[in-house]
Every structure is written in C-alpha cells, then in structure tokens.
PDB file of N, CA and C in Angstrom:
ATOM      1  N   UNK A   1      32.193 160.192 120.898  1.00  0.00           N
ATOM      2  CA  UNK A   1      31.790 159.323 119.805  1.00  0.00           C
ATOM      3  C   UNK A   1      30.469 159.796 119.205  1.00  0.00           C
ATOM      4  N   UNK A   2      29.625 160.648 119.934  1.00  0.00           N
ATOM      5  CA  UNK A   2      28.463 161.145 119.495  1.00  0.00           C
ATOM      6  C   UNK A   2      27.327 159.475 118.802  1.00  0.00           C
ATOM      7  N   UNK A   3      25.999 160.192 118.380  1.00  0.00           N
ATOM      8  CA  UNK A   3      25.176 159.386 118.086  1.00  0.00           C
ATOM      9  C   UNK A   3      25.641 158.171 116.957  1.00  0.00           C
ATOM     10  N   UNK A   4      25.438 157.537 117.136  1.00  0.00           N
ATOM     11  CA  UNK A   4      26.266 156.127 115.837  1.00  0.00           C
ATOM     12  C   UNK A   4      25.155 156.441 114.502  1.00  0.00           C
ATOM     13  N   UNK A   5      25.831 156.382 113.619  1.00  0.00           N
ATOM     14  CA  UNK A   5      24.903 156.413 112.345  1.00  0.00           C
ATOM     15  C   UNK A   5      24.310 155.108 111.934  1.00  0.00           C
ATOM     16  N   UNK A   6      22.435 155.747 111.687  1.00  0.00           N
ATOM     17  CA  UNK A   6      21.860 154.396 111.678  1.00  0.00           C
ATOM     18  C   UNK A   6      22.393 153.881 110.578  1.00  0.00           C
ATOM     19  N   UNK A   7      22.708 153.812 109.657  1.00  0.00           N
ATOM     20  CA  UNK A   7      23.005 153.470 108.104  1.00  0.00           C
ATOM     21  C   UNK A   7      23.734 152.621 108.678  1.00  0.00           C
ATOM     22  N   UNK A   8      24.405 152.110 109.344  1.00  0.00           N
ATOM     23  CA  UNK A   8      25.440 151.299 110.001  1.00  0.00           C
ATOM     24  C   UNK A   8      25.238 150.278 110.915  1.00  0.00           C
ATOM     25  N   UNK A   9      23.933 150.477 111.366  1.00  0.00           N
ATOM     26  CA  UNK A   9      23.217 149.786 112.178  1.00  0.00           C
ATOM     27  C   UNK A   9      22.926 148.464 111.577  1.00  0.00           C
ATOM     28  N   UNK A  10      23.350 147.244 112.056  1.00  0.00           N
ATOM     29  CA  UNK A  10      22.779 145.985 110.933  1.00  0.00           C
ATOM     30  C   UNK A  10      22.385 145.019 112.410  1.00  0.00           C
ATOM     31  N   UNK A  11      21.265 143.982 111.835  1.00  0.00           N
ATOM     32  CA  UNK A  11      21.190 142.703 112.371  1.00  0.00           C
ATOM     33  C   UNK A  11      21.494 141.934 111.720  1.00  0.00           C
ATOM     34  N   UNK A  12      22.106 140.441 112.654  1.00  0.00           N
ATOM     35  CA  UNK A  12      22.064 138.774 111.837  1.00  0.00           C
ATOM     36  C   UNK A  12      21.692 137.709 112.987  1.00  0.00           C
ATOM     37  N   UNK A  13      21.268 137.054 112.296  1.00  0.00           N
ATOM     38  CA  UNK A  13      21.738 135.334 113.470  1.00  0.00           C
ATOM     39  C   UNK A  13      23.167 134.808 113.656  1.00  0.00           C
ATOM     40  N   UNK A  14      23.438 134.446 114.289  1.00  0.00           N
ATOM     41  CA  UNK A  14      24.944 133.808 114.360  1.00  0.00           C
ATOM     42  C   UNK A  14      24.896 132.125 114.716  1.00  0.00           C
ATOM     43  N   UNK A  15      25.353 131.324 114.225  1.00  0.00           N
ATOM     44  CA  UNK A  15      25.678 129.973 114.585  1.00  0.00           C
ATOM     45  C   UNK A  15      26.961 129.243 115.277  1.00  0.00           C
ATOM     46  N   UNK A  16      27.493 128.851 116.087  1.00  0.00           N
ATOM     47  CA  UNK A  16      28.761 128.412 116.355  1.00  0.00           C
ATOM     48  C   UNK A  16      28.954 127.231 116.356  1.00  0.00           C
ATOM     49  N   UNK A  17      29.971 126.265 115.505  1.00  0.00           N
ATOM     50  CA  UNK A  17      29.765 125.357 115.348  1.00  0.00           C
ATOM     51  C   UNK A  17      31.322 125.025 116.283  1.00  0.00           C
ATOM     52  N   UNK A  18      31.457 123.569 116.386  1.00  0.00           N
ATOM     53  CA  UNK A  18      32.532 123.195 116.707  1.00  0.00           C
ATOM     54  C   UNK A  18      32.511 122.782 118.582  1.00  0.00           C
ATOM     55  N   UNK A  19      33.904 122.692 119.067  1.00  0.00           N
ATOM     56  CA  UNK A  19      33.612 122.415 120.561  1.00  0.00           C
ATOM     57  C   UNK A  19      33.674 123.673 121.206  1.00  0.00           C
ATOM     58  N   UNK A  20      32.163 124.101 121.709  1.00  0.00           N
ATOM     59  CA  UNK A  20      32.094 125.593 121.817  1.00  0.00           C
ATOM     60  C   UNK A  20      31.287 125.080 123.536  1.00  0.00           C
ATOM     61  N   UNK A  21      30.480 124.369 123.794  1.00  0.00           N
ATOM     62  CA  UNK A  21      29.728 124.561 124.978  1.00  0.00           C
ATOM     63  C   UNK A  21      30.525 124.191 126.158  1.00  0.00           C
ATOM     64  N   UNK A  22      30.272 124.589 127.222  1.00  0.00           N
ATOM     65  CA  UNK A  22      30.967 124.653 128.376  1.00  0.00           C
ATOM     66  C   UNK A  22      32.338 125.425 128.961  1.00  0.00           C
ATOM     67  N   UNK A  23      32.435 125.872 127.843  1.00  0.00           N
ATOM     68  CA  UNK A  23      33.378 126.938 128.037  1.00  0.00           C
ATOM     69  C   UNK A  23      33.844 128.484 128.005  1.00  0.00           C
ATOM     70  N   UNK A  24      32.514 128.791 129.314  1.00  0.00           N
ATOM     71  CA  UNK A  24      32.419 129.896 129.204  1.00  0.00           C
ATOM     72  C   UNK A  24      31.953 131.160 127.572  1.00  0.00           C
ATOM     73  N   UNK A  25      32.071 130.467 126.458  1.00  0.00           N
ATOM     74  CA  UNK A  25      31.508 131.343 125.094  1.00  0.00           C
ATOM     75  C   UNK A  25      30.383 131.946 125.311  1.00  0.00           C
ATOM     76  N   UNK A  26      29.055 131.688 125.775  1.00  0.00           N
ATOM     77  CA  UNK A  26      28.825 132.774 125.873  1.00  0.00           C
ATOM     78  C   UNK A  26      28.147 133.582 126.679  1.00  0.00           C
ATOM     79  N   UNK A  27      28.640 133.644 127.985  1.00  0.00           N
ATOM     80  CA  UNK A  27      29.471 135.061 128.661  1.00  0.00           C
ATOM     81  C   UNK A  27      30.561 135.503 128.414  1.00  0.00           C
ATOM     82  N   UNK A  28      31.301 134.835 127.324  1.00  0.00           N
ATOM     83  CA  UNK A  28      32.249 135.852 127.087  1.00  0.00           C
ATOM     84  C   UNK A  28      32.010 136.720 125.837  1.00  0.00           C
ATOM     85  N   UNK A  29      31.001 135.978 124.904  1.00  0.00           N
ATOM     86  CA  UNK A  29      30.310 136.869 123.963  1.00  0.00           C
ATOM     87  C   UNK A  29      29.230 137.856 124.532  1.00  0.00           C
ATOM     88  N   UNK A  30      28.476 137.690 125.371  1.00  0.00           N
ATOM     89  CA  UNK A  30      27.600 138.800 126.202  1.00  0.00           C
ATOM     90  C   UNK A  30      28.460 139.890 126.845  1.00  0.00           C
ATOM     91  N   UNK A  31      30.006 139.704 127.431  1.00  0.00           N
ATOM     92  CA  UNK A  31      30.369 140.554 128.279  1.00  0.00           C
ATOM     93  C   UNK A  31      30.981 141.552 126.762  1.00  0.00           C
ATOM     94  N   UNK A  32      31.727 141.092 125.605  1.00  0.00           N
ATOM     95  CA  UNK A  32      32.058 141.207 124.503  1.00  0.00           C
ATOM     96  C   UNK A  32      31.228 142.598 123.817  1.00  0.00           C
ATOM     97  N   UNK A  33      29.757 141.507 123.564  1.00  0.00           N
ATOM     98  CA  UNK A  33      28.839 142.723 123.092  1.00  0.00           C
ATOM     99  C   UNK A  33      28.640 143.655 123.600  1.00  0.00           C
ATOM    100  N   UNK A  34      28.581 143.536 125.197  1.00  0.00           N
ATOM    101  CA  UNK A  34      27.829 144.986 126.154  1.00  0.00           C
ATOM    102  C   UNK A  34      29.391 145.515 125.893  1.00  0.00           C
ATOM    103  N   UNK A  35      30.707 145.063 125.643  1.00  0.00           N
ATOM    104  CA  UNK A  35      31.322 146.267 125.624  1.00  0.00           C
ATOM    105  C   UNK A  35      31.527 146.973 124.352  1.00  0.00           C
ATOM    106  N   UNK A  36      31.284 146.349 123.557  1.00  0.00           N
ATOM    107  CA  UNK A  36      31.189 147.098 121.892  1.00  0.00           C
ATOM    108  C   UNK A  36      29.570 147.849 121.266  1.00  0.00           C
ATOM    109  N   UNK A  37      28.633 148.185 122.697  1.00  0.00           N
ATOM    110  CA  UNK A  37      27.202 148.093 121.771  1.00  0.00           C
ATOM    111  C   UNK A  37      26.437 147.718 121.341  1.00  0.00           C
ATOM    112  N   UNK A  38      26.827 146.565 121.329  1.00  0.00           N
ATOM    113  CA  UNK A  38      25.983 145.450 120.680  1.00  0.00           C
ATOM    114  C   UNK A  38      24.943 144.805 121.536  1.00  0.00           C
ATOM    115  N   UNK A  39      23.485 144.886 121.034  1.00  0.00           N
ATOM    116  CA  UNK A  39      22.397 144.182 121.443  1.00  0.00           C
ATOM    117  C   UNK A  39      22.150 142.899 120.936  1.00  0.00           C
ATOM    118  N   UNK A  40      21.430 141.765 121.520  1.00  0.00           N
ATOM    119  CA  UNK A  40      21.052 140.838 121.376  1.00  0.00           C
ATOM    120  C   UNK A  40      20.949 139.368 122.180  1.00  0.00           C
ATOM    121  N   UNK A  41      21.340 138.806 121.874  1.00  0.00           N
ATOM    122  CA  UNK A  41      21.315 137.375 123.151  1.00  0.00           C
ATOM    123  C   UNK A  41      21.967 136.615 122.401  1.00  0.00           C
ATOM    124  N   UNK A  42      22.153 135.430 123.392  1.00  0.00           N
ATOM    125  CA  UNK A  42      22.603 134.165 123.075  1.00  0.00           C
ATOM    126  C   UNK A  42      22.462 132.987 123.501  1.00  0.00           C
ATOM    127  N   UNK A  43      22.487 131.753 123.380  1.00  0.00           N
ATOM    128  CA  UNK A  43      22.267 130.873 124.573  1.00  0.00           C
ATOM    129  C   UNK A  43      22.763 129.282 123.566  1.00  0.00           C
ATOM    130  N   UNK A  44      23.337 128.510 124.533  1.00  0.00           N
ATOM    131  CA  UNK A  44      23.415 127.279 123.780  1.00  0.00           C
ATOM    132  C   UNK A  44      22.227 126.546 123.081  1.00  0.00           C
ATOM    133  N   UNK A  45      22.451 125.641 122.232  1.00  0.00           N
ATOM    134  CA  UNK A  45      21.593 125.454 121.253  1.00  0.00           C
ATOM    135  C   UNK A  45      22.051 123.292 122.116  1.00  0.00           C
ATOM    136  N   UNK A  46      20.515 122.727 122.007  1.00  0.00           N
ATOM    137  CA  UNK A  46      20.156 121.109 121.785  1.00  0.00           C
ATOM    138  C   UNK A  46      21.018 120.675 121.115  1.00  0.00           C
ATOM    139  N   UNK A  47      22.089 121.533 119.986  1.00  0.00           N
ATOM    140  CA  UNK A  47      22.797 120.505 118.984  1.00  0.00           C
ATOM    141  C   UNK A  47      24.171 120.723 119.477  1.00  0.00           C
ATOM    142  N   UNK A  48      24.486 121.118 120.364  1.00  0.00           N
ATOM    143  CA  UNK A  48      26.070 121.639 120.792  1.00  0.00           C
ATOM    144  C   UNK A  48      26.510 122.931 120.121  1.00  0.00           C
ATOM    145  N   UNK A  49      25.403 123.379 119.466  1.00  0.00           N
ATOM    146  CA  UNK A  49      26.541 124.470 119.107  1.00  0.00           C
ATOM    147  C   UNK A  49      25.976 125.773 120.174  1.00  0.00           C
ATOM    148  N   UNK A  50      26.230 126.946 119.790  1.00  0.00           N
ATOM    149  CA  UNK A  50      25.810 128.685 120.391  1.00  0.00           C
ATOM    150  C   UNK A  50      25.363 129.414 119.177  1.00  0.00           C
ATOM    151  N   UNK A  51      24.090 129.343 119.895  1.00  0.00           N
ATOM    152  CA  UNK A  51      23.203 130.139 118.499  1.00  0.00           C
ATOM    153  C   UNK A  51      22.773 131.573 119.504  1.00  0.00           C
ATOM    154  N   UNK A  52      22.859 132.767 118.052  1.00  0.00           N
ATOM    155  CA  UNK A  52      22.282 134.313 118.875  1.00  0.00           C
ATOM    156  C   UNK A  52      21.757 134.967 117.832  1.00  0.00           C
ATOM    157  N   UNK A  53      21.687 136.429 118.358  1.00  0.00           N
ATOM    158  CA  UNK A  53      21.474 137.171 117.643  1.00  0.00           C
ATOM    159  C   UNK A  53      22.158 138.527 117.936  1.00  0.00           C
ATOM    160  N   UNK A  54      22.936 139.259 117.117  1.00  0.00           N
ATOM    161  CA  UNK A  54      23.262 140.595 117.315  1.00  0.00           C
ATOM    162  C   UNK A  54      22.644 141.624 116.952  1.00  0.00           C
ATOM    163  N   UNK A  55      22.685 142.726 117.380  1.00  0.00           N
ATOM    164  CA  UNK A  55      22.619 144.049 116.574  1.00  0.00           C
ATOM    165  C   UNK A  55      23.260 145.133 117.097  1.00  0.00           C
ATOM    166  N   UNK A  56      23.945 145.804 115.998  1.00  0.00           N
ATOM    167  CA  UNK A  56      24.500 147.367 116.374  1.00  0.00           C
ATOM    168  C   UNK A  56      25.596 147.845 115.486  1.00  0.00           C
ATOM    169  N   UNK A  57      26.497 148.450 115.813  1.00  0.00           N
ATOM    170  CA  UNK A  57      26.969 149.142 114.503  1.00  0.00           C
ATOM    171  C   UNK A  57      28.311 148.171 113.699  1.00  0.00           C
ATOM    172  N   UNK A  58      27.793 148.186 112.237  1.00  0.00           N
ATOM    173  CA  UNK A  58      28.400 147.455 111.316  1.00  0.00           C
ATOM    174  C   UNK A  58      29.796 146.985 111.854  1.00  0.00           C
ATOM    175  N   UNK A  59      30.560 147.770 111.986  1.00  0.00           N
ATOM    176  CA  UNK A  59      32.253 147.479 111.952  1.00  0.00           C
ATOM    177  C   UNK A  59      32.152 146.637 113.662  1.00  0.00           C
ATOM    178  N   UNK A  60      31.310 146.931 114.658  1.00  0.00           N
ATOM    179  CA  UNK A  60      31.674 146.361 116.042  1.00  0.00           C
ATOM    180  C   UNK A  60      31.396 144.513 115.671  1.00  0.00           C
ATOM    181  N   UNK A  61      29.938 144.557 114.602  1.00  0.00           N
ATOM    182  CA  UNK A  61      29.362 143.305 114.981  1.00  0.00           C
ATOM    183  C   UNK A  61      30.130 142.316 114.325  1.00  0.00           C
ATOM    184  N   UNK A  62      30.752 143.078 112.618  1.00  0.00           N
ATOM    185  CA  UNK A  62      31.685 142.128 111.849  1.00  0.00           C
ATOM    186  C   UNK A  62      32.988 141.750 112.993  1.00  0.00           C
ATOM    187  N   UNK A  63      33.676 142.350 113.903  1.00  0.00           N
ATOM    188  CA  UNK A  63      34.394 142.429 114.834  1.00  0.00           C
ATOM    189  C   UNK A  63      34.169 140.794 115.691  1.00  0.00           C
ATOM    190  N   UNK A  64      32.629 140.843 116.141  1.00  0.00           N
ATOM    191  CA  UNK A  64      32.509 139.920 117.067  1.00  0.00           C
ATOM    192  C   UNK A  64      32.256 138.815 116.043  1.00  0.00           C
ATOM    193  N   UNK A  65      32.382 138.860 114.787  1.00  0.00           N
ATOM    194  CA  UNK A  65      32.117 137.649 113.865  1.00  0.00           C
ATOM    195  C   UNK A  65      32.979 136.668 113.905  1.00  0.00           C
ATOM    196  N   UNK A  66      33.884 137.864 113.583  1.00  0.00           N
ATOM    197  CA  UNK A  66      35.614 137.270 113.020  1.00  0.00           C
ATOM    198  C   UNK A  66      36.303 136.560 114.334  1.00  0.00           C
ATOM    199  N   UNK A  67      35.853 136.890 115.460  1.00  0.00           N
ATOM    200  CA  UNK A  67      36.349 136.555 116.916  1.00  0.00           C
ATOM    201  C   UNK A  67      35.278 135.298 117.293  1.00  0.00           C
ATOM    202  N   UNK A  68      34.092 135.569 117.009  1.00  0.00           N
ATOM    203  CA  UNK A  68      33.325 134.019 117.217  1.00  0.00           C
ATOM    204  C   UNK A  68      33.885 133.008 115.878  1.00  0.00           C
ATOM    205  N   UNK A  69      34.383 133.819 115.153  1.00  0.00           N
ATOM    206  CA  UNK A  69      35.288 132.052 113.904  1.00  0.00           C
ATOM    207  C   UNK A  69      36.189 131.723 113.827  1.00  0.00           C
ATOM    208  N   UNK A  70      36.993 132.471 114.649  1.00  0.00           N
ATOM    209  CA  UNK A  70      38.531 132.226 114.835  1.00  0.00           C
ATOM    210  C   UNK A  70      39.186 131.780 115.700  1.00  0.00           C
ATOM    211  N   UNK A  71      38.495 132.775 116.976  1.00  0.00           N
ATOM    212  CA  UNK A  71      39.310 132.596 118.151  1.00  0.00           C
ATOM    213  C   UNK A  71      38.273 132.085 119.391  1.00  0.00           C
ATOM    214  N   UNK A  72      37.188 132.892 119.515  1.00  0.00           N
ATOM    215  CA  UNK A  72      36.363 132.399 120.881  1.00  0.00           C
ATOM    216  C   UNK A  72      37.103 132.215 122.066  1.00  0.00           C
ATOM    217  N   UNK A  73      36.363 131.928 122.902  1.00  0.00           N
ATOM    218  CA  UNK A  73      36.384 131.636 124.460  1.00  0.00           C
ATOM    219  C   UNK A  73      37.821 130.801 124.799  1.00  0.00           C
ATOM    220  N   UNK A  74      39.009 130.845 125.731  1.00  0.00           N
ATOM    221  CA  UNK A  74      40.200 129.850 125.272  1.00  0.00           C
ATOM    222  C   UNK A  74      39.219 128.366 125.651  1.00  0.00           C
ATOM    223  N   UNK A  75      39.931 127.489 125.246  1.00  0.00           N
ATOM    224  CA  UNK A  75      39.960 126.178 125.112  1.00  0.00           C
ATOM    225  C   UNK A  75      38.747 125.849 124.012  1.00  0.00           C
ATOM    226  N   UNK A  76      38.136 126.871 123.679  1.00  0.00           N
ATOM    227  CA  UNK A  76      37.375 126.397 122.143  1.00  0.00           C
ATOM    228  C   UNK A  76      38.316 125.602 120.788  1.00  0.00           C
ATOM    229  N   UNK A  77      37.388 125.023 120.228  1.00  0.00           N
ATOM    230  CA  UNK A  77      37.484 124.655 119.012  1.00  0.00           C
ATOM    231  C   UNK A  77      36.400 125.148 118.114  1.00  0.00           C
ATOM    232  N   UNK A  78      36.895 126.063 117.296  1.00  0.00           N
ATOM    233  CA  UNK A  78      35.639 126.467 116.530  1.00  0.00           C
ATOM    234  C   UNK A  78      35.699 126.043 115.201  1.00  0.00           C
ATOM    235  N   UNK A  79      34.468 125.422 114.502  1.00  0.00           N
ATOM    236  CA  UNK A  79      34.612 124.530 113.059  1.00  0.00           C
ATOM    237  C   UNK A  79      34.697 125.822 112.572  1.00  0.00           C
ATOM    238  N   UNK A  80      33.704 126.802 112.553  1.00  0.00           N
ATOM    239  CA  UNK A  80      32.664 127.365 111.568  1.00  0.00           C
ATOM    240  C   UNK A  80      32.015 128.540 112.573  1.00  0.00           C
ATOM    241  N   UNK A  81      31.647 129.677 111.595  1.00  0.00           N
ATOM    242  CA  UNK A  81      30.371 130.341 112.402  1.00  0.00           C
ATOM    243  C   UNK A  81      29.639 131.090 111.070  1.00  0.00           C
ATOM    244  N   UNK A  82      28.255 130.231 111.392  1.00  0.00           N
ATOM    245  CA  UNK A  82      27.637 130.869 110.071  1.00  0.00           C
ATOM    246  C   UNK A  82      26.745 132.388 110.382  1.00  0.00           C
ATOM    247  N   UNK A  83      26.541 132.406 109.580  1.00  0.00           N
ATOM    248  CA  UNK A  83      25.562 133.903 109.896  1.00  0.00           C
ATOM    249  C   UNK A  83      24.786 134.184 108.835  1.00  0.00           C
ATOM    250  N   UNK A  84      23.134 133.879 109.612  1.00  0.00           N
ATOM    251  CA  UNK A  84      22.296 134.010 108.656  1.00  0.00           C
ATOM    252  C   UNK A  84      21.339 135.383 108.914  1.00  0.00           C
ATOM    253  N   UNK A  85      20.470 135.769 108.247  1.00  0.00           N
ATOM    254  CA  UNK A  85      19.490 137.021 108.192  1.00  0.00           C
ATOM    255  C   UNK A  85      20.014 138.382 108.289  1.00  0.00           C
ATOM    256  N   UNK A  86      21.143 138.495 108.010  1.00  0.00           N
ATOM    257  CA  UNK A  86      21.493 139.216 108.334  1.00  0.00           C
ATOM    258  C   UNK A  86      20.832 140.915 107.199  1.00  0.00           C
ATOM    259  N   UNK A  87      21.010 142.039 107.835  1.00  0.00           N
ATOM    260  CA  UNK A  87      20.059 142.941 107.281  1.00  0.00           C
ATOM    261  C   UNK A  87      20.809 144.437 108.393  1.00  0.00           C
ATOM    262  N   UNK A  88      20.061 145.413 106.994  1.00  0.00           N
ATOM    263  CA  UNK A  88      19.862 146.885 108.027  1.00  0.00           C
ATOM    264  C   UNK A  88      18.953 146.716 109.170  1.00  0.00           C
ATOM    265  N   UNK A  89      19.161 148.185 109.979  1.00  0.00           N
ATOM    266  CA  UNK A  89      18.679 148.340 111.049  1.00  0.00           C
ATOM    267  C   UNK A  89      18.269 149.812 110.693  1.00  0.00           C
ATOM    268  N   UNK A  90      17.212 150.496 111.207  1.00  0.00           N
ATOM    269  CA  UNK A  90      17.178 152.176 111.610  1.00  0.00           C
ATOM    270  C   UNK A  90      17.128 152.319 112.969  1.00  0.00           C
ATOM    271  N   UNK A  91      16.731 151.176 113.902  1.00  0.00           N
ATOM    272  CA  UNK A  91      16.803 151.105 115.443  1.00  0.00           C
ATOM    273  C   UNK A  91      16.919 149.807 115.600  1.00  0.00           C
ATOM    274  N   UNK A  92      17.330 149.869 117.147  1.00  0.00           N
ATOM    275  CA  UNK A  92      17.912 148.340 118.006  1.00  0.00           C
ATOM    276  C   UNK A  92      16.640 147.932 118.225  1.00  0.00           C
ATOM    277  N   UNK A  93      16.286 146.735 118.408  1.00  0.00           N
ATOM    278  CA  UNK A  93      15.331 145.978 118.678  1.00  0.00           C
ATOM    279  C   UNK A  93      15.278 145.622 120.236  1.00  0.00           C
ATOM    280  N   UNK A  94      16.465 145.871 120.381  1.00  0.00           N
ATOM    281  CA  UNK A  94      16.779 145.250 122.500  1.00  0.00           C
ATOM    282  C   UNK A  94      17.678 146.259 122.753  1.00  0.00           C
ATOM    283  N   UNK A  95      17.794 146.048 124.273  1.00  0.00           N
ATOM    284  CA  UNK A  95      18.140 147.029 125.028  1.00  0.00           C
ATOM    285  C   UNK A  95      19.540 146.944 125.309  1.00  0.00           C
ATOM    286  N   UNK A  96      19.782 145.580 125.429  1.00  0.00           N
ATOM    287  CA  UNK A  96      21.078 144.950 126.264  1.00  0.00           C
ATOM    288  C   UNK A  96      21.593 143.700 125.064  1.00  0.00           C
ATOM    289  N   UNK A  97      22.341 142.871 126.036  1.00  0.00           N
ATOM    290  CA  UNK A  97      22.944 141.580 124.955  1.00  0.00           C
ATOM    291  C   UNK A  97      22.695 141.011 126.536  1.00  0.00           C
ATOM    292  N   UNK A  98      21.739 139.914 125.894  1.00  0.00           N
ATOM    293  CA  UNK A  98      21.464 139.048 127.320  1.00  0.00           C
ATOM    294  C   UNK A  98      21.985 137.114 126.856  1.00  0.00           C
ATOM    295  N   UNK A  99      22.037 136.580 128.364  1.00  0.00           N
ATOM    296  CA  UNK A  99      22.493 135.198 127.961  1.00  0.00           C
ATOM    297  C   UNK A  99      20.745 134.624 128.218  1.00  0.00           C
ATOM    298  N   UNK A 100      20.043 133.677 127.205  1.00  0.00           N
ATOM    299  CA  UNK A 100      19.403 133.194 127.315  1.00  0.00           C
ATOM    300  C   UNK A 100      19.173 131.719 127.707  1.00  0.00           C
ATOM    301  N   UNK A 101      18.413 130.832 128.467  1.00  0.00           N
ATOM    302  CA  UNK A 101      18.382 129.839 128.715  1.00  0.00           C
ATOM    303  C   UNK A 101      17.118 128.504 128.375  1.00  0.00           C
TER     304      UNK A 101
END
C-alpha cells in the first residue's frame, strides 16, 4: 500500500445520535478505526449520544461515517450522525484511536 497520500488525509468531529450507548459502539468504532488507520477517540457524551474525533485517509473515514449512520454496533438505533469541523490534514495529530472516559 506504500505511504498514504497526505492530500487525503482529513479530520472531523462526529456526533451519534439515537439509541447508541451501552451497546458496545464504541469499541466497536475504536476496534473499526485501528483497523482502517484511522486516529482519534471517542467516548460517550452526558446527552446519550457518542461523540469523537477521526483522522486519516479520506475514503477509510467517509467509510466509518456511512457505518456510524446507518448501521453501527447491532442492537443500535441510529437517528443521525452529524459531522462537524471537518478539514485537511498534512499529518495525524494522534497516534492510535483510543476510547475515552
């Protein structure tokens, strides 16, 4: 696969709305990212939803978008997943995709 082209490299925030907590989402979005590249964290949010952040190459992260608004973790209900700040990258900001608490 050689070096990933930075031009491709993007960050965003992610929001998950809907019945998302307690069901495993996200370790299954952390195990998700570490296998596509993707840096950043995640951790449940005071309001019920799963708020993060990604980064890494364009086509993996739109990937984990479309899968955090559609489908998620089984026994989810997902309303919505918004995604805000999103932007270029020329380098990763983190090392890993960690679950935060």
């Amino acid at each position: 696969m050689g070096i990933p082209d930075i031009r491709l490299l993007v960050t965003l925030d992610f929001e998950v709305y809907g019945h998302v907590q307690g069901l495993n989402l996200t370790k299954d979005t952390r195990d998700r990212c570490t296998k596509a590249g993707i840096t950043g964290w995640v951790k449940n949010s005071k309001q019920g939803t799963i708020v993060g952040k990604m980064q890494g190459p364009k086509e993996e992260v739109d990937k984990m978008i479309t899968w955090l608004s559609t489908e998620g973790s089984p026994g989810c209900q997902i309303d919505r997943c918004e995604v805000r700040n999103q932007g270029n990258l020329s380098r990763l900001d983190y090392k890993d995709f960690a679950i935060r608490f």
